[in-house]
Protein backbone atom coordinates (compact mmCIF):
# COMPACT_ATOMS: atom_id res chain seq x y z
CA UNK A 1 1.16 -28.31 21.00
CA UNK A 2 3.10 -28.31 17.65
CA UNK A 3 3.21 -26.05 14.88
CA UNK A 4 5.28 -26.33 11.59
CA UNK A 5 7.27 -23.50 9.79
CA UNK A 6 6.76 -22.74 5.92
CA UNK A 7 8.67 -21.43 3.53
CA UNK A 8 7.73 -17.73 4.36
CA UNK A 9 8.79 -18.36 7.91
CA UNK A 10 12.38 -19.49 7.00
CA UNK A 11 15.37 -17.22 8.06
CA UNK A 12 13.22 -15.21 11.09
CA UNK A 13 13.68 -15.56 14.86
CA UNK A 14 11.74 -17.62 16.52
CA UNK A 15 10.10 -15.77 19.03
CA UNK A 16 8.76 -13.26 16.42
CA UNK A 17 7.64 -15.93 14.44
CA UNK A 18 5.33 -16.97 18.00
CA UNK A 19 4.25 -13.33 18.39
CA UNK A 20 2.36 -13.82 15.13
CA UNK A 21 1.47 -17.29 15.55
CA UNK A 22 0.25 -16.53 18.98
CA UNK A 23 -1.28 -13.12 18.73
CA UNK A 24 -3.51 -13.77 21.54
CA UNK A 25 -0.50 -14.67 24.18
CA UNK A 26 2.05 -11.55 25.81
CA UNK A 27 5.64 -11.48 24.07
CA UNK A 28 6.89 -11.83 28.16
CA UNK A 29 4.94 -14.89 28.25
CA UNK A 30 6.57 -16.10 25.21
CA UNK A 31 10.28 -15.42 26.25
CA UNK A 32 9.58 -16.68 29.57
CA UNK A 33 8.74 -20.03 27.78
CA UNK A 34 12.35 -20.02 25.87
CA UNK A 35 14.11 -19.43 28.66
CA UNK A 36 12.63 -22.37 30.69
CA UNK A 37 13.13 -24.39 27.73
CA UNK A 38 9.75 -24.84 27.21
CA UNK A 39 9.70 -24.64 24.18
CA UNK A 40 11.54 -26.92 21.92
CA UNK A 41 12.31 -26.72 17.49
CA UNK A 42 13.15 -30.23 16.72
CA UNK A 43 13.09 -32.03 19.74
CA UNK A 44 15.73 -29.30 21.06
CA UNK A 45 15.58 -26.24 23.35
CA UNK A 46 16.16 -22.86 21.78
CA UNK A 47 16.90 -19.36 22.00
CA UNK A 48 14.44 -16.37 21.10
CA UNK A 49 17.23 -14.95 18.16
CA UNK A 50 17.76 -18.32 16.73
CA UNK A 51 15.99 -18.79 13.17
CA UNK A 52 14.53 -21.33 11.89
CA UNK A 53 14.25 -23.17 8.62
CA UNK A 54 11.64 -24.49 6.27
CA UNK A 55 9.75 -27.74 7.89
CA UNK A 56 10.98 -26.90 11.77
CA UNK A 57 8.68 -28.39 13.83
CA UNK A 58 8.47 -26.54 17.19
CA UNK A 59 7.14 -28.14 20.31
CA UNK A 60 5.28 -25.74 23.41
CA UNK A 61 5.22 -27.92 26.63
CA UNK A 62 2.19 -25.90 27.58
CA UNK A 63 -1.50 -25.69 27.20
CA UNK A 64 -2.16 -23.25 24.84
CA UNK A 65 -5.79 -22.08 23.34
CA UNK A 66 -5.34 -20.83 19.98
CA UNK A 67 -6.41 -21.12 16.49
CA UNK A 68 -3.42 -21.00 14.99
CA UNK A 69 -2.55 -24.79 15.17
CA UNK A 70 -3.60 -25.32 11.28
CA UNK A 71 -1.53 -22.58 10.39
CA UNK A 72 -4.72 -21.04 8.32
CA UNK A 73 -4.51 -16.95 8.31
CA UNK A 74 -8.34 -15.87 9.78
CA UNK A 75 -9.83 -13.98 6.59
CA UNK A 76 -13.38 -13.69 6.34
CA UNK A 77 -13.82 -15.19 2.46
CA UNK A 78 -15.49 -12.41 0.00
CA UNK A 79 -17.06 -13.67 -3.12
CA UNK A 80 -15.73 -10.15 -4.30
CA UNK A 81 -12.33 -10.70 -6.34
CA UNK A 82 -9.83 -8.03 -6.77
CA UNK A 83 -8.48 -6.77 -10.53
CA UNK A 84 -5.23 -8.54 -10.68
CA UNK A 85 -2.78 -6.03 -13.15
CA UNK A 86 0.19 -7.99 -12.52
CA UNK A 87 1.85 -11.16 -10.20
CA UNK A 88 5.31 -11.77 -9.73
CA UNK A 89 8.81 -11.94 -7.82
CA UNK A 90 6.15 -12.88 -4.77
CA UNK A 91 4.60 -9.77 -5.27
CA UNK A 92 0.88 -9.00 -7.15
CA UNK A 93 -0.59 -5.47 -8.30
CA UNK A 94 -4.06 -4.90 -7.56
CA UNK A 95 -6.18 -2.19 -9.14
CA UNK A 96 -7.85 -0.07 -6.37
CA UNK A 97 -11.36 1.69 -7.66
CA UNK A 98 -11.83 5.33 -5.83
CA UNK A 99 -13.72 4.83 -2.58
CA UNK A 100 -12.22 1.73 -1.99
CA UNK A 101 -10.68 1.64 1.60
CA UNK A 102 -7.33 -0.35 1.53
CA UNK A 103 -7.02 -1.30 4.71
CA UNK A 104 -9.99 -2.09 7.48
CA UNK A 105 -13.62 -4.23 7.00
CA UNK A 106 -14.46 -4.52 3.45
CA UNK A 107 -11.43 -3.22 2.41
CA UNK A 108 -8.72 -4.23 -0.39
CA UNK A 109 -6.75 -5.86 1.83
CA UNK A 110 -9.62 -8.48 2.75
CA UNK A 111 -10.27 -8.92 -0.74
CA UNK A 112 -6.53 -9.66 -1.97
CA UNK A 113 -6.12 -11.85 0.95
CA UNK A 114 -9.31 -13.70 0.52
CA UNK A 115 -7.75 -14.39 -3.24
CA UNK A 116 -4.90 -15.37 -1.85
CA UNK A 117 -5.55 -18.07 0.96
CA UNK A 118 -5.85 -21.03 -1.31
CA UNK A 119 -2.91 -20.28 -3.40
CA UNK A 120 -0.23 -19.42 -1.01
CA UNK A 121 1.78 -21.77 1.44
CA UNK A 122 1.22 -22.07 5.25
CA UNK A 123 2.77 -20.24 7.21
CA UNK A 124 3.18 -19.36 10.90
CA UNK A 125 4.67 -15.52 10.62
CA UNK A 126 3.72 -14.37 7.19
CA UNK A 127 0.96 -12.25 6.18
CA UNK A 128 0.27 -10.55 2.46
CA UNK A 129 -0.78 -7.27 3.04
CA UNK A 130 -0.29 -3.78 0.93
CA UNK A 131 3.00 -2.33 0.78
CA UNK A 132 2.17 1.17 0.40
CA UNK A 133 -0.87 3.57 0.61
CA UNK A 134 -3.27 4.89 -1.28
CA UNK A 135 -5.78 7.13 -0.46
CA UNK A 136 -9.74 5.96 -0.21
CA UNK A 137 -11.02 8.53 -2.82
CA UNK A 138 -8.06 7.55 -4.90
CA UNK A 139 -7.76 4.82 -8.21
CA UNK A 140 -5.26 2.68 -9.40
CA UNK A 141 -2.31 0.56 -8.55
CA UNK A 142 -1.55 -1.30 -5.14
CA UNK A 143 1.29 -3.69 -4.51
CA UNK A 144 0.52 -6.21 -2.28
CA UNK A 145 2.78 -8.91 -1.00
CA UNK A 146 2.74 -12.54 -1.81
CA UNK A 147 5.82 -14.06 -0.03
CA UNK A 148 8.45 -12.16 2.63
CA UNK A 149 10.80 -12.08 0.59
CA UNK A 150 8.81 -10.69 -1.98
CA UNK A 151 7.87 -7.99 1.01
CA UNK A 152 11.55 -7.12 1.89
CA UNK A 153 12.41 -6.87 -2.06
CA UNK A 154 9.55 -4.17 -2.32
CA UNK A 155 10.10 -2.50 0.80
CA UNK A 156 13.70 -2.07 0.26
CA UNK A 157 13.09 -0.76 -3.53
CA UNK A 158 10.70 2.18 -2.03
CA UNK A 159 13.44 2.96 0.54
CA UNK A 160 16.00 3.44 -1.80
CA UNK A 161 13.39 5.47 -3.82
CA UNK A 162 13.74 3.35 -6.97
CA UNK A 163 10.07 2.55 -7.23
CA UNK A 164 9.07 4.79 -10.08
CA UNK A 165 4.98 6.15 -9.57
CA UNK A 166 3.21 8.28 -11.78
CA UNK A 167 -0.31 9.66 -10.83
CA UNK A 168 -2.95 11.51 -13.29
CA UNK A 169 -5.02 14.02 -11.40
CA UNK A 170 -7.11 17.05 -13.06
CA UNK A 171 -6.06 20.72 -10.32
CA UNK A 172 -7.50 23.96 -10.48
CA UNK A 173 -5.71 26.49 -12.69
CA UNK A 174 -3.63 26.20 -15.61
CA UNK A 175 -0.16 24.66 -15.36
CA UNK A 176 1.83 25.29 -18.67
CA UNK A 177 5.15 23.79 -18.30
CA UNK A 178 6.81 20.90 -16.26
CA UNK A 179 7.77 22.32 -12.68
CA UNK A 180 9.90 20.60 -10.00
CA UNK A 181 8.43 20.73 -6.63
CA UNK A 182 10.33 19.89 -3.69
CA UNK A 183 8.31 20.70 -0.04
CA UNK A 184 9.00 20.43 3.64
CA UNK A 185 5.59 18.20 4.66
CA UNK A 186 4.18 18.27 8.05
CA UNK A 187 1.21 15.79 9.23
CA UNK A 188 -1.47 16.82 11.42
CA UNK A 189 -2.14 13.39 12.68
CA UNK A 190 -5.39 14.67 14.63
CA UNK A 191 -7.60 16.15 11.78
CA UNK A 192 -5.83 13.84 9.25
CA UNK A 193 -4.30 16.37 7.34
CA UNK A 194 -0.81 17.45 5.43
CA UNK A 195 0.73 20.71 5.33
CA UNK A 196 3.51 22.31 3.87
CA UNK A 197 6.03 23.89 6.19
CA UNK A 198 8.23 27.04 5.08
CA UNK A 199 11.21 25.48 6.86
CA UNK A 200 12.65 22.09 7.80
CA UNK A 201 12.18 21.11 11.48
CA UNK A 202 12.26 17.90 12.66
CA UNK A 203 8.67 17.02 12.72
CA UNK A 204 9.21 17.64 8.55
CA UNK A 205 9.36 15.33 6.21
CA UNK A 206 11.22 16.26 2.51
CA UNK A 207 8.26 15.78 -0.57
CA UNK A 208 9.46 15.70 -3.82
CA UNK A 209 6.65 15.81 -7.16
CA UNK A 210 7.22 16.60 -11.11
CA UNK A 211 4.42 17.96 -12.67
CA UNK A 212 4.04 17.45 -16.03
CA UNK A 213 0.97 19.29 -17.66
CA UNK A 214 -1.02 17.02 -20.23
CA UNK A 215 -4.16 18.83 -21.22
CA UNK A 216 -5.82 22.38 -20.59
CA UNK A 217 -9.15 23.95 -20.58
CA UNK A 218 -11.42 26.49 -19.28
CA UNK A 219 -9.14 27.03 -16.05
CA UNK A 220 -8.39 23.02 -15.36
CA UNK A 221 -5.54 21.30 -15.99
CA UNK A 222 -5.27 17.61 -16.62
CA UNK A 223 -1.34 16.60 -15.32
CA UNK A 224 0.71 13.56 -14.71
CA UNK A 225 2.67 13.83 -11.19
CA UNK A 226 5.36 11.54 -10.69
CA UNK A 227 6.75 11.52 -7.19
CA UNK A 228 9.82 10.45 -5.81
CA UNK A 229 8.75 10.29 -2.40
CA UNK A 230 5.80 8.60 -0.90
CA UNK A 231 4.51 11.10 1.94
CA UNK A 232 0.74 10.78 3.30
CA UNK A 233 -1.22 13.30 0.91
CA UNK A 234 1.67 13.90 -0.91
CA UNK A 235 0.42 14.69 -4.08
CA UNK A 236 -3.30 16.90 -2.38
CA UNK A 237 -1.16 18.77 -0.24
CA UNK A 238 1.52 19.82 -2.47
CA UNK A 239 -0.98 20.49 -4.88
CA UNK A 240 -2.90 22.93 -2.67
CA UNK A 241 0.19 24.77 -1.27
CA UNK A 242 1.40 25.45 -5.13
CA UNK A 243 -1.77 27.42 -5.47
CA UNK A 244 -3.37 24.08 -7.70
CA UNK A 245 -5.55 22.23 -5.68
CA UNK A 246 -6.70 19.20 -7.12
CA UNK A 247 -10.65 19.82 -8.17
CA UNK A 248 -12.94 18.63 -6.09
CA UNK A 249 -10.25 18.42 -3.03
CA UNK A 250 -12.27 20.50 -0.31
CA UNK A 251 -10.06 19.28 1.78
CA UNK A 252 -7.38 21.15 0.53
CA UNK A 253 -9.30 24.17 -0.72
CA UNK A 254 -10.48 22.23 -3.40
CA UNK A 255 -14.14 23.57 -4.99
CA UNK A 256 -16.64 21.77 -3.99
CA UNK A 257 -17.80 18.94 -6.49
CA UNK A 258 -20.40 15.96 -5.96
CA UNK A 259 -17.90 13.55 -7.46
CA UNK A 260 -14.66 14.57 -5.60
CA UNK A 261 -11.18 14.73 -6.80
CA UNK A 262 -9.38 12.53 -9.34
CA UNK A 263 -6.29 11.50 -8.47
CA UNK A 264 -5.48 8.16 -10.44
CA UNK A 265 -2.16 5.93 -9.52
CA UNK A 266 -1.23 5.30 -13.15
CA UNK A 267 1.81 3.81 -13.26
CA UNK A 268 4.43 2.21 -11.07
CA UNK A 269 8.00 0.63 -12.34
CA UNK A 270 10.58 -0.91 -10.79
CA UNK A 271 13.28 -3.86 -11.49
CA UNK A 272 12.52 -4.48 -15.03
CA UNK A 273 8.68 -4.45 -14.38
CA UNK A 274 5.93 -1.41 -15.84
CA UNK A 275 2.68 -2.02 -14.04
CA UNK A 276 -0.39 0.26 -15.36
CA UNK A 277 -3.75 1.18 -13.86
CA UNK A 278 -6.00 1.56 -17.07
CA UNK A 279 -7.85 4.71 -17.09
CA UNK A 280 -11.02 3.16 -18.10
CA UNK A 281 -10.90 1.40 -15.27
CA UNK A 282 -10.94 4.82 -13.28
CA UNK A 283 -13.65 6.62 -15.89
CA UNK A 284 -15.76 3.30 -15.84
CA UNK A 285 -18.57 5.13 -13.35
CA UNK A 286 -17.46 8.84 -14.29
CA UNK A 287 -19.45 11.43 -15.21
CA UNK A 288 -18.52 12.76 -18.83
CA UNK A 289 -19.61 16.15 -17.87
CA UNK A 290 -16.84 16.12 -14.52
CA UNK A 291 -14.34 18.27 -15.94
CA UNK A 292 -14.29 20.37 -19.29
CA UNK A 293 -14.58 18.25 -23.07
CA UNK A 294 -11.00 19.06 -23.82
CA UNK A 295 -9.91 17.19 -20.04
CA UNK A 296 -12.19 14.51 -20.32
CA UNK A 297 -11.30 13.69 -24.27
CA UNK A 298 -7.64 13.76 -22.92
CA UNK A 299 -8.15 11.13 -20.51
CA UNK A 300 -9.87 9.15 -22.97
CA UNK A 301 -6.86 9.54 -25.43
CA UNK A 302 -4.88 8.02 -22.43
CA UNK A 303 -7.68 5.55 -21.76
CA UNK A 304 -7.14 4.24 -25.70
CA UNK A 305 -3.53 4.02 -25.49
């Protein structure tokens, strides 16, 4: 059996470039191959940390079943194509609607990568997928990746927090001023939820949001939130613990609304790039009578601009 590496496998280690190209076979298995030198990269045996380059063709002295021989990534094709925002530096930005799963069947993720299959190399290792979360009820922006080292650029960006996001949402309450909130977030991994600890513990993660209020009316306001961290529920659950649930968030001690919460990922910068969300895109299906006339003009002021 043969398989040949792409340009998105170039630089990794061998045996975790196998792990992907043979998802269906043990990582034990796989090293126990190397080691007897059964399996060869260039006519010549190997070992599991070397990496390989660009056009490496690697030999398995071993039946194998697989599907992986043609190098083609399994996606079930969708005649369903995403809203492209933006493509670049092997990344592309991807409008998300609200209700939208990212991940899972029928999900962004199957939609980007059924866009994607024709127009991207082979490879053995790589996969696009999204590079950070958004919540199902939520709109706007997703980055997915189009190349590794388009991955690794992104993923090191977010880690040194200089990927600038900025969410709309409409809370309960009137917020006034710009306010700086930095929280101790816990997850509750069993009922899928986020809370807000009074101390730092080691279970706690540090959440940090500026709220900046945009429009007010008959106890709503309409704010941008721009966080500097990227916790699960960030926004909802710092929201809710500041007395300013978003509306609609039952969850988080939202009132209860037939449409839900809007929370909107507006804008996200990095590098030299500005990626926006439109807002029409997010008011497209909405109700005009949602939230108050002097919230839903606002947004439409936004939507215009």
């Amino acid at each position: 059996m043969e398989l040949i590496t792409g340009e998105n496998d170039a630089g990794r280690r061998i045996d975790r470039i196998l792990r992907k190209s043979l998802r269906d076979y043990p990582l034990s298995l796989i090293h126990k191959l190397l080691r007897q030198k059964n399996i060869l990269v260039n006519g010549k045996p190997v070992k599991a940390q070397d990496r390989l380059e660009c056009g490496d063709i690697i030999t398995i002295n071993i039946k194998l079943q697989t599907d992986n021989t043609d190098h083609k990534r399994t996606v079930s094709k969708t005649t369903t194509v995403p809203h492209i925002l933006w493509e670049g530096s092997g990344l592309i930005a991807v409008y998300k609607p609200a209700g939208l799963a990212v991940h899972g069947d029928n999900s962004l993720d199957n939609m980007v990568q059924s866009y994607l299959i024709d127009k991207l190399p082979p490879s053995l290792s790589f996969k696009p997928g999204p590079l950070h979360r958004l919540d199902k009820p939520s709109s706007g922006v997703v980055i997915f990746s189009a190349s590794l080292q388009g991955a690794k650029l992104f993923t090191s960006l977010l880690r040194e927090r200089k990927v600038k996001k900025t969410y709309l949402a409409v809370v309960e309450g009137i917020i006034n001023k710009d306010e700086n909130w930095q929280d101790e977030l816990v997850r509750d991994h069993e009922i899928k939820k986020t809370f807000v600890s009074k101390e730092k513990s080691d279970n706690s993660k540090t959440a940090i949001t500026k709220i900046m209020p945009v429009a007010q009316e008959d106890g709503y306001t309409l704010i941008k939130a721009r966080i500097a961290t990227g916790r699960t529920h960030q926004i909802r659950a710092q929201c809710a613990a500041h007395n300013h649930p978003l509306a609609g968030d039952v969850k988080y001690g939202g009132k209860k609304c037939k449409e839900g919460f809007f929370l909107h990922a507006w804008k996200l910068e990095f590098l030299n790039y500005s990626i926006e969300a439109p807002v029409q895109l997010a008011m497209l299906n909405m109700n005009p009578n949602r939230f108050p006339d002097g919230i839903y003009k606002r947004l439409s002021v936004l939507m215009s601009s």
